[in-house]
N, C-alpha and C. Protein backbone atom coordinates (compact mmCIF):
# COMPACT_ATOMS: atom_id res chain seq x y z
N UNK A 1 -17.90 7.34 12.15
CA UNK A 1 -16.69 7.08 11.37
C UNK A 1 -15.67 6.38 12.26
N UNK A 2 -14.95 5.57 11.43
CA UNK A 2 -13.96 4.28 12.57
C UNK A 2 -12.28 5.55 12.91
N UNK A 3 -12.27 5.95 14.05
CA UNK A 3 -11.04 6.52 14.22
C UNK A 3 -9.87 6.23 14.11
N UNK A 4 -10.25 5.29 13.00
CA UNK A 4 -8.76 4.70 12.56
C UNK A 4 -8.35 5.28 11.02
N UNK A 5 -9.49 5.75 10.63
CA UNK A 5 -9.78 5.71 9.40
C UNK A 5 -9.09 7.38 9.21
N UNK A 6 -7.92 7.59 8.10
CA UNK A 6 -7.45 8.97 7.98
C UNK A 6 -7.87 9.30 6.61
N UNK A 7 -8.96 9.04 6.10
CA UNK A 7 -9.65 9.29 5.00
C UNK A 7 -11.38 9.34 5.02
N UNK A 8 -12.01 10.36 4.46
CA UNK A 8 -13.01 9.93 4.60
C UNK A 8 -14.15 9.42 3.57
N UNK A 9 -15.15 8.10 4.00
CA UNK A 9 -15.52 7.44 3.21
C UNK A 9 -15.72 7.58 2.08
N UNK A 10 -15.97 6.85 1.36
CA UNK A 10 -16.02 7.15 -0.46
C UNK A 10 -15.03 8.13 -0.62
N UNK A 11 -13.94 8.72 -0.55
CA UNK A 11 -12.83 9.20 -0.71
C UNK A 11 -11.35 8.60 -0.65
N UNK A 12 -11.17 8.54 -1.82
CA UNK A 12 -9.40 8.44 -1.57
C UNK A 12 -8.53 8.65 -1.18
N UNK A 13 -7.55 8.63 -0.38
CA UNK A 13 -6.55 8.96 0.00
C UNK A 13 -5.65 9.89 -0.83
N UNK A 14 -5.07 10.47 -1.19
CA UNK A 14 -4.08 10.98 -2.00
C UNK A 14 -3.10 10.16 -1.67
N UNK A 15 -2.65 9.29 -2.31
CA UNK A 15 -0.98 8.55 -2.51
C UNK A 15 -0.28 9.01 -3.12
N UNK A 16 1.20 9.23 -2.93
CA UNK A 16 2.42 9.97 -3.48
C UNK A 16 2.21 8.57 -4.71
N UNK A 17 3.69 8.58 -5.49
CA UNK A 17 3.99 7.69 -6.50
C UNK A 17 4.48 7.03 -6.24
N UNK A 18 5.71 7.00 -5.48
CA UNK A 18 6.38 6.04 -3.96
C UNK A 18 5.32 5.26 -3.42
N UNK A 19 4.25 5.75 -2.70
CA UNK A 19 3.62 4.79 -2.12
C UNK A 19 2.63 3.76 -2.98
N UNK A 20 2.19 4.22 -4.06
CA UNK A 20 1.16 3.91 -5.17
C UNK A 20 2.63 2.40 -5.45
N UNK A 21 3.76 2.82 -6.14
CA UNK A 21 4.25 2.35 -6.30
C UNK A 21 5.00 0.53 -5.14
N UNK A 22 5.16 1.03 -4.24
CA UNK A 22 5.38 0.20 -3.17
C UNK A 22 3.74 -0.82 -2.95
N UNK A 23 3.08 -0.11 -2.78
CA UNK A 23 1.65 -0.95 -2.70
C UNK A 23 1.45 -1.68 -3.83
N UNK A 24 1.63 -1.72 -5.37
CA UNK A 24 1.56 -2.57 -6.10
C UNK A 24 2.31 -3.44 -6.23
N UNK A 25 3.87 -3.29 -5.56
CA UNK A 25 4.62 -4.13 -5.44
C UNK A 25 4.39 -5.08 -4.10
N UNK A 26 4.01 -4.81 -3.28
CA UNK A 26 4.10 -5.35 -1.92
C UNK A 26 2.23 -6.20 -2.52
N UNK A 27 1.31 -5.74 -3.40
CA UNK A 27 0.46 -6.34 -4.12
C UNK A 27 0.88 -7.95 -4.55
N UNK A 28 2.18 -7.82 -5.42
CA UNK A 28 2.40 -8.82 -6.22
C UNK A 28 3.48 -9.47 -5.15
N UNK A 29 3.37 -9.46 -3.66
CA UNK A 29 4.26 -10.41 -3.16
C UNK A 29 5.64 -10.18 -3.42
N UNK A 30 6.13 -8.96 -3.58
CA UNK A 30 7.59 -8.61 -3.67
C UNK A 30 7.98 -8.56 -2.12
N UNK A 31 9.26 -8.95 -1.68
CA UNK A 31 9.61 -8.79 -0.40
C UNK A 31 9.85 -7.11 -0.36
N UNK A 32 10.06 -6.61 0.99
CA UNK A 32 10.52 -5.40 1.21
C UNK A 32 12.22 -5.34 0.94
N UNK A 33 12.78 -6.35 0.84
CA UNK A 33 14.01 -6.18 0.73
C UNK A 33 14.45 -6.33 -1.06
N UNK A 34 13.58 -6.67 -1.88
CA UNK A 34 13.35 -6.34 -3.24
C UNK A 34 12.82 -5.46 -4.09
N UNK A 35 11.94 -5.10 -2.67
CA UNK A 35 11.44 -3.41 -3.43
C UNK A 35 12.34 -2.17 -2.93
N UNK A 36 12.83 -2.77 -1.71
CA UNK A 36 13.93 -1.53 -1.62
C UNK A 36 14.88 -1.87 -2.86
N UNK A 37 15.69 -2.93 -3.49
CA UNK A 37 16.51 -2.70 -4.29
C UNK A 37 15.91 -2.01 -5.43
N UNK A 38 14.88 -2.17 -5.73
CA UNK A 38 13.97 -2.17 -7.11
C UNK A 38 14.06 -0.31 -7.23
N UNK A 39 13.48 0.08 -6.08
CA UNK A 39 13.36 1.67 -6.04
C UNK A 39 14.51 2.09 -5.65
N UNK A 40 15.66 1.29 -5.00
CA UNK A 40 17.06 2.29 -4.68
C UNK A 40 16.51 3.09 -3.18
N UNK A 41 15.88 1.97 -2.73
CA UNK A 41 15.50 2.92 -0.91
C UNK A 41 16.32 1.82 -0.10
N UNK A 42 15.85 2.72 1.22
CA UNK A 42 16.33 1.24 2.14
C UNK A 42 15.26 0.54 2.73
N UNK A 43 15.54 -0.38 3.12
CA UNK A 43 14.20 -1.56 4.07
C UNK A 43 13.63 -0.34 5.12
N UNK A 44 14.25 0.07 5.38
CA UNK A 44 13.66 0.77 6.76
C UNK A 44 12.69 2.10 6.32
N UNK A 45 12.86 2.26 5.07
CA UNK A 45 12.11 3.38 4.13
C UNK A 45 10.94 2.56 3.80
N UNK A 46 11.23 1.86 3.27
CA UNK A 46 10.03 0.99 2.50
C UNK A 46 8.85 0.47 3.83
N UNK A 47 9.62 0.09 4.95
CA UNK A 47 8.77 -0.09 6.75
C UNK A 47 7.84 0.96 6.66
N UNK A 48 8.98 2.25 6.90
CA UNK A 48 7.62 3.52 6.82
C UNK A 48 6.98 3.79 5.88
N UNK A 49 7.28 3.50 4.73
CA UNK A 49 5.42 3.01 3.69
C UNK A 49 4.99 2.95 4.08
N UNK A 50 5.12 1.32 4.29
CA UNK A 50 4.15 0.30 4.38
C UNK A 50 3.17 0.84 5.49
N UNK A 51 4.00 1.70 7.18
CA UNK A 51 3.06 2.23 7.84
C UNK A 51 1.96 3.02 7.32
N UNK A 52 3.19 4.06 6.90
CA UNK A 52 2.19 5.25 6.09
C UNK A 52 0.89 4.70 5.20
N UNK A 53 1.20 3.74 4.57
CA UNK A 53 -0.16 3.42 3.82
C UNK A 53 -1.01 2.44 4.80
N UNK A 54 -0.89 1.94 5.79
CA UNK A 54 -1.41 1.50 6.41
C UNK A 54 -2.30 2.96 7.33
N UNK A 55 -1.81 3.77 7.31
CA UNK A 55 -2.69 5.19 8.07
C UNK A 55 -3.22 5.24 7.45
N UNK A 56 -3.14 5.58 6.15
CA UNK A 56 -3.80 6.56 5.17
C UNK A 56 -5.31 5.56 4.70
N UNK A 57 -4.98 4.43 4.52
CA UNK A 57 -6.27 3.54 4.69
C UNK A 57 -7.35 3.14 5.70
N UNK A 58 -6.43 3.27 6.97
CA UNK A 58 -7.48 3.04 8.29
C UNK A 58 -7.03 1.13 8.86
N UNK A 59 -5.96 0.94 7.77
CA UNK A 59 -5.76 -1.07 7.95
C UNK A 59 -5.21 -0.88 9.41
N UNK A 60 -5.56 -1.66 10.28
CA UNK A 60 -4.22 -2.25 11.52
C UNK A 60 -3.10 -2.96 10.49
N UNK A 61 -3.72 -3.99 9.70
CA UNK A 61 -2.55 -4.72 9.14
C UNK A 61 -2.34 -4.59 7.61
N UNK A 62 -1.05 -5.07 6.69
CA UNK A 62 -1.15 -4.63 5.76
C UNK A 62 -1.93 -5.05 4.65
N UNK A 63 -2.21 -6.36 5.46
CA UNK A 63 -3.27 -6.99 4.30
C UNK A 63 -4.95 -6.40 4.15
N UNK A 64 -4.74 -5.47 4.65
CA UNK A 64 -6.00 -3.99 4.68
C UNK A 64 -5.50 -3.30 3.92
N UNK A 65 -4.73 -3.34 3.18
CA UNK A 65 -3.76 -1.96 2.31
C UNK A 65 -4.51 -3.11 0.86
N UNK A 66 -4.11 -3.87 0.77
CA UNK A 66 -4.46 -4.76 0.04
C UNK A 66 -5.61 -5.24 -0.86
N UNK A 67 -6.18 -5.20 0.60
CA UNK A 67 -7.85 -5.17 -0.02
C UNK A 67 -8.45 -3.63 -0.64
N UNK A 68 -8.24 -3.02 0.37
CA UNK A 68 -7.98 -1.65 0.29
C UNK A 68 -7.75 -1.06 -1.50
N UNK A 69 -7.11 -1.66 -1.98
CA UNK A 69 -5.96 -1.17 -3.08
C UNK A 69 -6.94 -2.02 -4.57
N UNK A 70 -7.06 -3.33 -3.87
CA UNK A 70 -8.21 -3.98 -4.70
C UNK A 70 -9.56 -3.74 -5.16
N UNK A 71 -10.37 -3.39 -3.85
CA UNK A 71 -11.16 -2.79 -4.12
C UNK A 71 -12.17 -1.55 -4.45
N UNK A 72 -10.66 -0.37 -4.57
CA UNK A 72 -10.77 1.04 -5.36
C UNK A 72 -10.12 0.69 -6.42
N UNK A 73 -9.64 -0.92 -7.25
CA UNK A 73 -9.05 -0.14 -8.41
C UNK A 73 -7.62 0.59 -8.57
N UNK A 74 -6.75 0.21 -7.29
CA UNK A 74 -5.77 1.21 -7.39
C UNK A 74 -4.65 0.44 -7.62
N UNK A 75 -4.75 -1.44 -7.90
CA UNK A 75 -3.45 -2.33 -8.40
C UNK A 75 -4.25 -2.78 -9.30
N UNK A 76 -4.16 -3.55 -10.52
CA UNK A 76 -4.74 -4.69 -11.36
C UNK A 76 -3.89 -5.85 -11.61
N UNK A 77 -3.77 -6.68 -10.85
CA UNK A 77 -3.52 -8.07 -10.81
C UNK A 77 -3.69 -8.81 -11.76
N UNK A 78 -2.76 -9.70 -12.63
CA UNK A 78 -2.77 -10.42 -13.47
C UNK A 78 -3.44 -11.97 -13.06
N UNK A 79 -4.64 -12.55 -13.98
CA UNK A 79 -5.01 -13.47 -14.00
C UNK A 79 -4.29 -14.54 -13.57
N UNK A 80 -4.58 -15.17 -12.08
CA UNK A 80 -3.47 -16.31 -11.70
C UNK A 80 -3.85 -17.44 -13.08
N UNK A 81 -2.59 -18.13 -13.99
CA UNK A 81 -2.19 -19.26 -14.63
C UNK A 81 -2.71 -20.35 -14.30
């Protein structure tokens, strides 16, 4: 198992609603300084998300949260136009 990883395989993480929430936004390319207004946090709240879900997946970076999030099913992305 990769010791990065704070979940174990074929298992989900448990995500709060905050973070579920922040990851679909930070999904659709919202800045952190728009999702803090959006939820009423501050930037520096929304930072430690972004860490936090970066643990809880095993990503170094956030675009591992991403894929991550894509491929359990846990954002659904609208058909790019």
């Amino acid at each position: 198992m990769n010791p990065r990883l704070k979940y174990e395989e074929n298992k989900i993480p448990d995500f709060s609603k905050t973070e579920l929430q922040i990851m679909d936004l930070l999904c659709r390319e919202w800045s952190q300084n728009e999702i803090a207004q959006s939820l009423q946090l501050s930037v520096g709240t929304v930072k430690r998300y972004k860490k936090q879900l970066c643990r809880k997946t095993g990503s170094r970076y956030f675009v591992g949260v991403v894929l991550f999030a894509l491929r359990n099913g846990l954002v659904k992305l609208n058909p790019m136009k």
